[in-house]
C-alpha atoms as a PDB file:
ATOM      1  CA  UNK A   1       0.000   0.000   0.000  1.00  0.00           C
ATOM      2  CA  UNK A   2       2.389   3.101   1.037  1.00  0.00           C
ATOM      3  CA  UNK A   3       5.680   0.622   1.820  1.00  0.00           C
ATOM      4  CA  UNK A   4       9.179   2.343   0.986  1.00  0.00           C
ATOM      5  CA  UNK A   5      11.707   0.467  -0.796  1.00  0.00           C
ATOM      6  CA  UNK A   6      14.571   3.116   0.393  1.00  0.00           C
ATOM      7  CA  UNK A   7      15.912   3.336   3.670  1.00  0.00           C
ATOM      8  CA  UNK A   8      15.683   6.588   5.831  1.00  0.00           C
ATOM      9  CA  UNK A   9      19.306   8.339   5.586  1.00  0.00           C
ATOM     10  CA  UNK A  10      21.203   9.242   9.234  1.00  0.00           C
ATOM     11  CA  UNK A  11      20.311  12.929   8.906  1.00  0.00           C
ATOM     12  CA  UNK A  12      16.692  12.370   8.722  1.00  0.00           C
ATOM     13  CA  UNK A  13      16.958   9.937  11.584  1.00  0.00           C
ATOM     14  CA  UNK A  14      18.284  12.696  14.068  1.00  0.00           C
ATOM     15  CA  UNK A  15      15.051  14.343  13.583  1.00  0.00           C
ATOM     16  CA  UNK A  16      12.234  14.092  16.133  1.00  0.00           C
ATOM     17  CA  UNK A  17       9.625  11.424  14.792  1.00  0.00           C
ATOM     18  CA  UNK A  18       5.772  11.334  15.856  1.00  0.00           C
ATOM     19  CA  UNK A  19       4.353   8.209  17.205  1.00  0.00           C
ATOM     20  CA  UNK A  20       2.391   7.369  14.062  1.00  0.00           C
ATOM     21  CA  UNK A  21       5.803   7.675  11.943  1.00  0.00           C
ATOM     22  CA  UNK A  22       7.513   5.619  14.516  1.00  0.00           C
ATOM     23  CA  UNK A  23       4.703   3.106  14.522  1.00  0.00           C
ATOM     24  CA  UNK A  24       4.727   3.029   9.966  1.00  0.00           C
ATOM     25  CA  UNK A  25       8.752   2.370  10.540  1.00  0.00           C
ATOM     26  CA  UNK A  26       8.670  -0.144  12.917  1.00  0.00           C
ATOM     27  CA  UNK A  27       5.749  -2.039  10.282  1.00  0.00           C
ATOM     28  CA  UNK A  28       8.639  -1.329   7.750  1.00  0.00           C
ATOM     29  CA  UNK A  29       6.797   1.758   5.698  1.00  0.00           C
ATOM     30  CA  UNK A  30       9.493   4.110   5.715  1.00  0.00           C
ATOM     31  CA  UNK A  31       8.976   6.113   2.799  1.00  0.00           C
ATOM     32  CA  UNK A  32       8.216   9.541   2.766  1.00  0.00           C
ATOM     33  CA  UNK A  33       4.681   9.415   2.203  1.00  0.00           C
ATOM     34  CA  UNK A  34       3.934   6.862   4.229  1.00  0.00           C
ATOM     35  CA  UNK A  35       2.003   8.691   6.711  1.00  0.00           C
ATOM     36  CA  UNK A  36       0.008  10.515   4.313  1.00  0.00           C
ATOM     37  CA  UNK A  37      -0.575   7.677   2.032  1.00  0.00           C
ATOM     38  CA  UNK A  38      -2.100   6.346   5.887  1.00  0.00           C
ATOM     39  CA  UNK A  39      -3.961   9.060   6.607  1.00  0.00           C
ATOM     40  CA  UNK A  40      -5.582   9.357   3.276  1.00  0.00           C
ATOM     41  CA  UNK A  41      -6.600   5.326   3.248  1.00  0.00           C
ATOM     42  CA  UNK A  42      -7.800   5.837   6.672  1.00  0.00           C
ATOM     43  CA  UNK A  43      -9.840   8.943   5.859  1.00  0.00           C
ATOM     44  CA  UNK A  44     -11.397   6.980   2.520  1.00  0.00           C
ATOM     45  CA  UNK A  45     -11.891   3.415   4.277  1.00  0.00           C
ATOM     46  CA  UNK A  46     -13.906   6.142   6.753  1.00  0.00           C
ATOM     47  CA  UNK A  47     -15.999   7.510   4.039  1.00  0.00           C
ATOM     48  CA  UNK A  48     -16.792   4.531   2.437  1.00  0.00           C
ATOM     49  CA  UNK A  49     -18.284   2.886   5.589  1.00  0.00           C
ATOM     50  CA  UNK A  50     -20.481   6.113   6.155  1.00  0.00           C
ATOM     51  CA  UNK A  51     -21.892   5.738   2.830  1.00  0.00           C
ATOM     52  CA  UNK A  52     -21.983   1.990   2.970  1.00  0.00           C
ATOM     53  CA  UNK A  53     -24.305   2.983   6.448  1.00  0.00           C
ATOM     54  CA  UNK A  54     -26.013   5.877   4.723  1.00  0.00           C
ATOM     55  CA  UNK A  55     -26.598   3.140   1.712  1.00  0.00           C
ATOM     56  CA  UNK A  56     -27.939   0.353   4.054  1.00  0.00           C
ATOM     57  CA  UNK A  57     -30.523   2.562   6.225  1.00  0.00           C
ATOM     58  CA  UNK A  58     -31.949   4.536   2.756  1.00  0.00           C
ATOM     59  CA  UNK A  59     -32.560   1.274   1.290  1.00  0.00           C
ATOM     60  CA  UNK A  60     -34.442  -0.326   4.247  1.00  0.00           C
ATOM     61  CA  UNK A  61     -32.016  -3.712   4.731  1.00  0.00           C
ATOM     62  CA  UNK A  62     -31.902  -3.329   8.500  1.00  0.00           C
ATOM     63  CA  UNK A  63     -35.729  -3.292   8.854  1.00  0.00           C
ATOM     64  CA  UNK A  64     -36.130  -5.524   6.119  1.00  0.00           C
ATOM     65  CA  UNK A  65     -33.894  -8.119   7.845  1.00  0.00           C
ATOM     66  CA  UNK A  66     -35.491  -7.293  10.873  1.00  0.00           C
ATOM     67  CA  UNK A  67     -38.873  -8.169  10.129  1.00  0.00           C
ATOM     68  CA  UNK A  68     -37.508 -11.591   8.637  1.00  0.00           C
ATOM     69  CA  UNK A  69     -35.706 -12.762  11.549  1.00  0.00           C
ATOM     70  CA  UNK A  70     -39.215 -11.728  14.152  1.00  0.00           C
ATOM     71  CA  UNK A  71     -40.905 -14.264  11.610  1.00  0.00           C
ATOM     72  CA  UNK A  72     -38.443 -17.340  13.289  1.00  0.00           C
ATOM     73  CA  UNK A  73     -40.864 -19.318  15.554  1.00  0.00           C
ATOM     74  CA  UNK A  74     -39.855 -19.516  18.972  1.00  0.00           C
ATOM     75  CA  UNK A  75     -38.376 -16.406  19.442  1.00  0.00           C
ATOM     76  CA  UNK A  76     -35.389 -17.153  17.951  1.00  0.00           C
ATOM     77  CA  UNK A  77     -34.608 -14.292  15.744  1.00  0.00           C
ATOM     78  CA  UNK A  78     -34.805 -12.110  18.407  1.00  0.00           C
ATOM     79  CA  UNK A  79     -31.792 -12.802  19.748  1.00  0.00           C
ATOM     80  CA  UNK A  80     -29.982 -11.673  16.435  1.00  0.00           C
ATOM     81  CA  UNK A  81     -31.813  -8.399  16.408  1.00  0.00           C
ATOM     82  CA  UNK A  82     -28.680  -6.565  18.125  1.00  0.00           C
ATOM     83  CA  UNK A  83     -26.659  -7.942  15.599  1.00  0.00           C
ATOM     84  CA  UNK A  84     -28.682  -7.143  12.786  1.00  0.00           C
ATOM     85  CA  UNK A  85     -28.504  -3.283  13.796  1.00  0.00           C
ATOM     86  CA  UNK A  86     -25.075  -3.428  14.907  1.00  0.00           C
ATOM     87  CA  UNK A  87     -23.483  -4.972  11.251  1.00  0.00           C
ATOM     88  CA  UNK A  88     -23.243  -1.751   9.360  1.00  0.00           C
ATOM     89  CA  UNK A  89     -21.845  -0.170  12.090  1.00  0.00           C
ATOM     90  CA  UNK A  90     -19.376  -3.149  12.104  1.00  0.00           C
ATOM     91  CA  UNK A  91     -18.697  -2.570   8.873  1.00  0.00           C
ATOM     92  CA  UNK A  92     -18.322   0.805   9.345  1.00  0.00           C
ATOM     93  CA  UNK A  93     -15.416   0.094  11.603  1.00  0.00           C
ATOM     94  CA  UNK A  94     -13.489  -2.811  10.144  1.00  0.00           C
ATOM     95  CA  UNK A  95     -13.097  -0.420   6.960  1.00  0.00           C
ATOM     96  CA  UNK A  96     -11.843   2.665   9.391  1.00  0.00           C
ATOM     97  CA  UNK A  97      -9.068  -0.008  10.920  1.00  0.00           C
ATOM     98  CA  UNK A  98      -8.055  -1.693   7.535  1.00  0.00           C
ATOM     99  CA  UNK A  99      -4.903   0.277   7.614  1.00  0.00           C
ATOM    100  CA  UNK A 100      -4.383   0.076  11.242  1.00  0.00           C
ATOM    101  CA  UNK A 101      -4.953  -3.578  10.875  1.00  0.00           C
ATOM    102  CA  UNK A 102      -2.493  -4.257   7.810  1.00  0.00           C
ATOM    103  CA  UNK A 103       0.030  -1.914   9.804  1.00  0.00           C
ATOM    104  CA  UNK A 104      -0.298  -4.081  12.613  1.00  0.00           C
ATOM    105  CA  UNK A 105      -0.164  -7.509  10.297  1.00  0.00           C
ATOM    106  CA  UNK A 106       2.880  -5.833   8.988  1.00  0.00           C
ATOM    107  CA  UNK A 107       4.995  -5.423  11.965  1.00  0.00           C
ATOM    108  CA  UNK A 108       4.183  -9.013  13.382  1.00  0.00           C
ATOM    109  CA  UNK A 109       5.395 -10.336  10.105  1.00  0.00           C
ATOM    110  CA  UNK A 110       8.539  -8.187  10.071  1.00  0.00           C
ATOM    111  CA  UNK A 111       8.843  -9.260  13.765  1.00  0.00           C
ATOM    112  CA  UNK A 112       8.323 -13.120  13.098  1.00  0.00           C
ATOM    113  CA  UNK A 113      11.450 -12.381  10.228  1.00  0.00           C
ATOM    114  CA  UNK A 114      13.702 -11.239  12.720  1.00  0.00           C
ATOM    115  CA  UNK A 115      12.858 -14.003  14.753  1.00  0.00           C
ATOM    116  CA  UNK A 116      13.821 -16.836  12.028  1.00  0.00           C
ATOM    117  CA  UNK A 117      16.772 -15.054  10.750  1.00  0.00           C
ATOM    118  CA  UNK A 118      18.725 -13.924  14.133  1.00  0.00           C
ATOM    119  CA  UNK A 119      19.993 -17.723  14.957  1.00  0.00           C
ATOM    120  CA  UNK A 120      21.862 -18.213  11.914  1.00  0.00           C
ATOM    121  CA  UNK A 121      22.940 -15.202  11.834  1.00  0.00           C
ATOM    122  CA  UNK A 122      24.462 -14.495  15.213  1.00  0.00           C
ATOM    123  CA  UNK A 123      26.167 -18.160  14.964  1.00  0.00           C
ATOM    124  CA  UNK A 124      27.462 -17.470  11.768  1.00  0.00           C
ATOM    125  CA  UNK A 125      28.929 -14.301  12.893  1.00  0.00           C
ATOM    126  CA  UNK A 126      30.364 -16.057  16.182  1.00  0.00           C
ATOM    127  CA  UNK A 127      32.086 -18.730  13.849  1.00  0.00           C
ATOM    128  CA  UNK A 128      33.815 -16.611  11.686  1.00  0.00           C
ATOM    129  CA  UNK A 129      34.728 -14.567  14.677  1.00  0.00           C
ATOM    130  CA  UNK A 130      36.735 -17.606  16.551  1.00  0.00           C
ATOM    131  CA  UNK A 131      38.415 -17.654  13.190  1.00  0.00           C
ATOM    132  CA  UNK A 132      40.022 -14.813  13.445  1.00  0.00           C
ATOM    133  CA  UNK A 133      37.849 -12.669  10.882  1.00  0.00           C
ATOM    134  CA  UNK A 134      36.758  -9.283  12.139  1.00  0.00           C
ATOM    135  CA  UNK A 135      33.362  -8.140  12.907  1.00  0.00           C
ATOM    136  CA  UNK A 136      33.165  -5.424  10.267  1.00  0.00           C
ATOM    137  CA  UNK A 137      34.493  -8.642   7.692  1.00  0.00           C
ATOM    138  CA  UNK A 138      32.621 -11.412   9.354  1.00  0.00           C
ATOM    139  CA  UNK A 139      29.305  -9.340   8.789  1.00  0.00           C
ATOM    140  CA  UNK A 140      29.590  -8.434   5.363  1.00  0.00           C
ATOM    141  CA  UNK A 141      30.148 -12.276   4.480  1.00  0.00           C
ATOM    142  CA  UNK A 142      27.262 -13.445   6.630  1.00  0.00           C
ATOM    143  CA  UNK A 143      25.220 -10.141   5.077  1.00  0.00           C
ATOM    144  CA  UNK A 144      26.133 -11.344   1.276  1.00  0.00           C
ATOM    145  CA  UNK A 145      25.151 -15.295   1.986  1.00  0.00           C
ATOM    146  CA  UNK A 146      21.560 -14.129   3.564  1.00  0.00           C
ATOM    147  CA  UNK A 147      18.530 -12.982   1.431  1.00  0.00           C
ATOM    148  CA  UNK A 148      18.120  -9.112   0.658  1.00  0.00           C
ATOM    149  CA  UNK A 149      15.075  -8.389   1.286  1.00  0.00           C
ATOM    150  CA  UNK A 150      14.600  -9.617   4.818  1.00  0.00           C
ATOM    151  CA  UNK A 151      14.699  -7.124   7.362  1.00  0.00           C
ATOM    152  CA  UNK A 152      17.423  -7.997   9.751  1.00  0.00           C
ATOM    153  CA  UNK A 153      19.716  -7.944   6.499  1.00  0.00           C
ATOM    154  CA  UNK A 154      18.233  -4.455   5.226  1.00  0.00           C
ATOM    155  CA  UNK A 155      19.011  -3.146   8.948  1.00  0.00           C
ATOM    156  CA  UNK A 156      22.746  -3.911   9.326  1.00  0.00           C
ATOM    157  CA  UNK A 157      23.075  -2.852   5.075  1.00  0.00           C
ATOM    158  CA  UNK A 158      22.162   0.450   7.105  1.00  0.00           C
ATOM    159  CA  UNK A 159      24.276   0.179   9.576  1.00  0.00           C
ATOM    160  CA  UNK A 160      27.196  -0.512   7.319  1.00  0.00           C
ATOM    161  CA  UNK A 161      26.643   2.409   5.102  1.00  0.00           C
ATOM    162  CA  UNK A 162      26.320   4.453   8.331  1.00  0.00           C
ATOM    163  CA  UNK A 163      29.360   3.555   9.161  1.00  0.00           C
ATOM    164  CA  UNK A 164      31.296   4.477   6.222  1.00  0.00           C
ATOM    165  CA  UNK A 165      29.410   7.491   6.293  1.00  0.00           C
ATOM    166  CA  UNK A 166      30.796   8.684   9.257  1.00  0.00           C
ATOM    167  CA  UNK A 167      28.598   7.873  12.018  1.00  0.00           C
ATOM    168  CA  UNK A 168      30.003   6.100  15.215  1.00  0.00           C
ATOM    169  CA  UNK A 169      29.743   2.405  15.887  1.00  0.00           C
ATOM    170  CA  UNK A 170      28.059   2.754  18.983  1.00  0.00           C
ATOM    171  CA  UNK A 171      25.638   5.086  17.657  1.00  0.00           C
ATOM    172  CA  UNK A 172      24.902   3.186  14.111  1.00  0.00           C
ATOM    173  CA  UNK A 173      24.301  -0.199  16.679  1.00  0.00           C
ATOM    174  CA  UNK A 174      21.672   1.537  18.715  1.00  0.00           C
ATOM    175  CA  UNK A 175      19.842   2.585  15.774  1.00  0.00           C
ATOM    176  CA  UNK A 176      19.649  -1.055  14.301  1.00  0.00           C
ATOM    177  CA  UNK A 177      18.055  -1.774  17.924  1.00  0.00           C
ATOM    178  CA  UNK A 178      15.812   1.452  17.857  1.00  0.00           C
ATOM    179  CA  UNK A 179      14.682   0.646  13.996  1.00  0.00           C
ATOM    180  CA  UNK A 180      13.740  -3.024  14.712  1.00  0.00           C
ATOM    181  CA  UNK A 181      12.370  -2.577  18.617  1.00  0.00           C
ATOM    182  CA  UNK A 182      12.557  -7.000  18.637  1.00  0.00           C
ATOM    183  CA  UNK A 183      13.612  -7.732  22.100  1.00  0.00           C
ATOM    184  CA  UNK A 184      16.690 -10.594  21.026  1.00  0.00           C
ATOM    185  CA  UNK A 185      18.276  -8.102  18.618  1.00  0.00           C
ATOM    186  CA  UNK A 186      18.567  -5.316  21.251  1.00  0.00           C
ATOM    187  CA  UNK A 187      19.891  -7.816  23.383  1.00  0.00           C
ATOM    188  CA  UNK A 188      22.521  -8.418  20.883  1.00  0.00           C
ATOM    189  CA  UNK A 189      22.849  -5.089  20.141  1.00  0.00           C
ATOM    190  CA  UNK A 190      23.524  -4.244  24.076  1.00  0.00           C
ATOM    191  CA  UNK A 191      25.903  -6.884  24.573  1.00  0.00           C
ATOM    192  CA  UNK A 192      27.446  -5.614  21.204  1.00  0.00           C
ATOM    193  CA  UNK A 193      28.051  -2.075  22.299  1.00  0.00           C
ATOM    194  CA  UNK A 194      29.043  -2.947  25.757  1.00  0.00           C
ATOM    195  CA  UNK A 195      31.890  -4.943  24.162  1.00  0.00           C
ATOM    196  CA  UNK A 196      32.838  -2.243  22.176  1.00  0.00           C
ATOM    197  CA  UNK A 197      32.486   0.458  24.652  1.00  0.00           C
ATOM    198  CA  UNK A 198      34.960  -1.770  27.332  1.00  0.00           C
ATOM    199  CA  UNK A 199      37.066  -3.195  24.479  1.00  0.00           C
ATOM    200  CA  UNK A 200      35.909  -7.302  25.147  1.00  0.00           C
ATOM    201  CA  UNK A 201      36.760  -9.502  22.074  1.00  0.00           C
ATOM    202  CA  UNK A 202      33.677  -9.572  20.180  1.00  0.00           C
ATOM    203  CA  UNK A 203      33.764 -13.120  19.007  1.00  0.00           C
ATOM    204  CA  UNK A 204      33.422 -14.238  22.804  1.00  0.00           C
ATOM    205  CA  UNK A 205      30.170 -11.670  23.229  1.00  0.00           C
ATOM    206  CA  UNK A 206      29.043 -13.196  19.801  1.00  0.00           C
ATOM    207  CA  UNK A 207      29.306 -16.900  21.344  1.00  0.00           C
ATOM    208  CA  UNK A 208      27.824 -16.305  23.953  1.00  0.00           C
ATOM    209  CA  UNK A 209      24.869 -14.563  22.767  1.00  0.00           C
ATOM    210  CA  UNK A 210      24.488 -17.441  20.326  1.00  0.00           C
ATOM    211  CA  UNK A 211      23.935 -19.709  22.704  1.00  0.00           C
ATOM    212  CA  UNK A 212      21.729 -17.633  24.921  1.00  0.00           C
ATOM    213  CA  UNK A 213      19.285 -17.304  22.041  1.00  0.00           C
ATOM    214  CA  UNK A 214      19.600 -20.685  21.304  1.00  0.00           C
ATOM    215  CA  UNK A 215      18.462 -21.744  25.002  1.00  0.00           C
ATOM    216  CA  UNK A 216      15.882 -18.650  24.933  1.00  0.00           C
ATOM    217  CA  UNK A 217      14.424 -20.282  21.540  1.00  0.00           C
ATOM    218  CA  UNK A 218      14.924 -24.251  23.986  1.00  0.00           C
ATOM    219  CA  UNK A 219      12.622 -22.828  26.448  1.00  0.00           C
ATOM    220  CA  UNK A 220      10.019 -20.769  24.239  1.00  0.00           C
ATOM    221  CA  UNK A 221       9.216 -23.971  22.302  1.00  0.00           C
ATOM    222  CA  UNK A 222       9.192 -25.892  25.386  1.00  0.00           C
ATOM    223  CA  UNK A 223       6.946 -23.357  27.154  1.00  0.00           C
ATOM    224  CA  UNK A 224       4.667 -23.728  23.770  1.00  0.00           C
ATOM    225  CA  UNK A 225       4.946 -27.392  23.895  1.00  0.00           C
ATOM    226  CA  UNK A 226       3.812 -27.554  27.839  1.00  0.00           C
ATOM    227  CA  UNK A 227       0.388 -24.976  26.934  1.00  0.00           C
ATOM    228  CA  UNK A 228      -0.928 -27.367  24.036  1.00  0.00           C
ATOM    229  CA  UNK A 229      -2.695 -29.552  26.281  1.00  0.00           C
ATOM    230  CA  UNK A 230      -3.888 -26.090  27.410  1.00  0.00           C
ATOM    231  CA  UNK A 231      -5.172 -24.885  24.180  1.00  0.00           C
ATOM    232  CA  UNK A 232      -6.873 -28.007  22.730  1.00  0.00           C
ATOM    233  CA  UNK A 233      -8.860 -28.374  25.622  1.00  0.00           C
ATOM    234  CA  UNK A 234     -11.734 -25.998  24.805  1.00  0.00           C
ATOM    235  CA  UNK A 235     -12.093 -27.448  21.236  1.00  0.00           C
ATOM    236  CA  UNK A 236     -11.781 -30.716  22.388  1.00  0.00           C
ATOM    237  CA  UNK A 237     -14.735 -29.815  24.125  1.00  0.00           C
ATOM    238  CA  UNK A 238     -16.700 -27.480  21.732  1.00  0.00           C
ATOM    239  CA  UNK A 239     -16.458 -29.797  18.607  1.00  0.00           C
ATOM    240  CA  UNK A 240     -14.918 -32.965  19.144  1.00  0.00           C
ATOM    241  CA  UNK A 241     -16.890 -34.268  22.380  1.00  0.00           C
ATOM    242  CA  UNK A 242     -20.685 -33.341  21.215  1.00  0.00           C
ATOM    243  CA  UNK A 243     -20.160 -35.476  18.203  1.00  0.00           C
ATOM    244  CA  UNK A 244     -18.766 -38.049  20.268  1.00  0.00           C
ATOM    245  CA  UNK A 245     -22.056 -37.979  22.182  1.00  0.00           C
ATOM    246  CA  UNK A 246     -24.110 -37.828  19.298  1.00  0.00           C
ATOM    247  CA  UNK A 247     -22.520 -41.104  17.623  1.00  0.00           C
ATOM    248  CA  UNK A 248     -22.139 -43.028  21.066  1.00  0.00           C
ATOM    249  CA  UNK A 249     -25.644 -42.381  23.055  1.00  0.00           C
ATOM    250  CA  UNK A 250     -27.346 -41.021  19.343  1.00  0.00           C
ATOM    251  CA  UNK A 251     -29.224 -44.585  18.452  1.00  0.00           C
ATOM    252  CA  UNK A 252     -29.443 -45.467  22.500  1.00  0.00           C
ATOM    253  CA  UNK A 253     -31.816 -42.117  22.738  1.00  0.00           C
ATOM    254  CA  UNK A 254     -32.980 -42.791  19.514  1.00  0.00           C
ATOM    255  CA  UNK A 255     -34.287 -46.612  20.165  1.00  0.00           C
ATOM    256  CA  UNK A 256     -35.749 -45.113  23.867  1.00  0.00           C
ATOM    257  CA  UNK A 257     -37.725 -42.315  21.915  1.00  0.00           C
ATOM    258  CA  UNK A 258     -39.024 -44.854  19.525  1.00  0.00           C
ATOM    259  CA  UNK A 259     -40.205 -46.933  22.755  1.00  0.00           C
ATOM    260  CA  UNK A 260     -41.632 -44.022  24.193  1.00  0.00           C
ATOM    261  CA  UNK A 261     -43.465 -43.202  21.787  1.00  0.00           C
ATOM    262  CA  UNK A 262     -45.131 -46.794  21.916  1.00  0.00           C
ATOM    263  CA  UNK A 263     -45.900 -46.891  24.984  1.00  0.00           C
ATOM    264  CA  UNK A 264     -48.045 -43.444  24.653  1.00  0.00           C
ATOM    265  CA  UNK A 265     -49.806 -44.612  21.245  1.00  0.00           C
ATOM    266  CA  UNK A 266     -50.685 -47.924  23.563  1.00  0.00           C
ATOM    267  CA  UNK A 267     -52.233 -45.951  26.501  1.00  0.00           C
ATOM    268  CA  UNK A 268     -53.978 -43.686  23.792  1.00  0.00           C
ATOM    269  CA  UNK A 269     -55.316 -46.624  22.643  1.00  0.00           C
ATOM    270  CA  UNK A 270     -56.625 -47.758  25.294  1.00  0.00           C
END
């Protein structure tokens, strides 16, 4: 929709951002109309839904659909009246939040990317770090063997050309963290300029934030693993267990309706 294939320069990222601009980059919509291009499908998703409402009411659907659903015996339709008024006003906001919604469907993605492609990457850098290669060297290899259009790659191709524009390490690293806002890079990114700022080898900082991620990663699948059980308990219930009933104690009720009904044509009978 508005996403920006070029990445912000340094001097533009001095610059005081709003929280909507902030929110666009961290979704990875970074051009420079990205927050207009928002506003504007916000504004029209807005006036589409009042006419869709305006549409709806002048043409009678809500009534009409209300007078079909008081014809349900029982009372049944009844309970869908609130519903029935309430849809266009549903609808009314589902197409105000379609861009807050593909924002936010956006950022989880990028998020999930950064999530897959962090491992790899930090123990690739950490192996060509205990050989001897430097960091700058190690991640330009490790940037050149990963796909270009995933994020974490995109964010250090930043930081490198911030570098050789002038900008300090320290301050380039903090940006990566501050562009991405995913909890294990600015872990990496802390441990990374505390190295640099004490002067620690960086291949021992890189190992051992490889395998801390590694047992973070250990003990977020477990912790998945351990709430299944959990989480297929209430379908087990809603869908699998009534059909269970119905094809277990289905022909028992069945055969003592049938006998039932017998008995009461006998009496009637009599």
């Amino acid at each position: 929709m508005f996403r920006g294939d070029d990445v912000a320069t340094a001097e533009s990222e001095t610059e005081p951002r709003g929280a909507l601009t902030h929110r666009l980059s961290l979704a990875g919509y970074r051009s420079v109309g990205a927050v207009p291009t928002f506003l504007l499908t916000t504004g029209l998703g807005l006036f589409l839904g009042v006419v869709a409402v305006f549409a709806i009411y002048r043409l009678g659907l809500v009534q009409s659909g209300a007078k079909e659903l008081i014809k349900f015996p029982g009372g049944v339709g009844e309970i869908f009246l609130p519903m029935m008024y309430a849809a266009p006003w549903l609808a009314l906001l589902m197409l105000a939040a379609a861009p807050w919604i593909l924002v936010r469907s956006a950022r989880r993605e990028r998020v999930i990317q950064f999530e897959q492609d962090l491992p790899l990457f930090l123990e690739l850098l950490a192996t060509l770090g205990e050989a001897g290669i430097g960091f700058d060297a190690a991640l330009d290899r490790v940037l050149d063997a990963q796909r270009q259009d995933r994020p974490l790659t995109e964010e250090f191709r930043t930081f490198q050309r911030e570098v050789l524009a002038g900008v300090g390490r320290v301050r380039s690293l903090r940006r990566v963290a501050d562009r991405a806002d995913v909890l294990s890079l600015t872990i990496l990114i802390s441990a990374l300029v505390q190295a640099e700022q004490v002067g620690s080898g960086i291949s021992e900082v890189l190992r051992r934030q490889a395998d801390d991620l590694r047992n973070r990663r250990r003990e977020r699948a477990l912790a998945l693993a351990n709430a299944l059980p959990v989480k297929l308990l209430f379908p087990l219930v809603i869908c699998f267990l009534p059909g269970l009933f119905v094809a277990t104690l289905g022909p028992t009720f069945y055969q003592f309706f049938q006998f039932a009904d017998a008995v009461i044509q006998n009496r009637g009978l009599r």
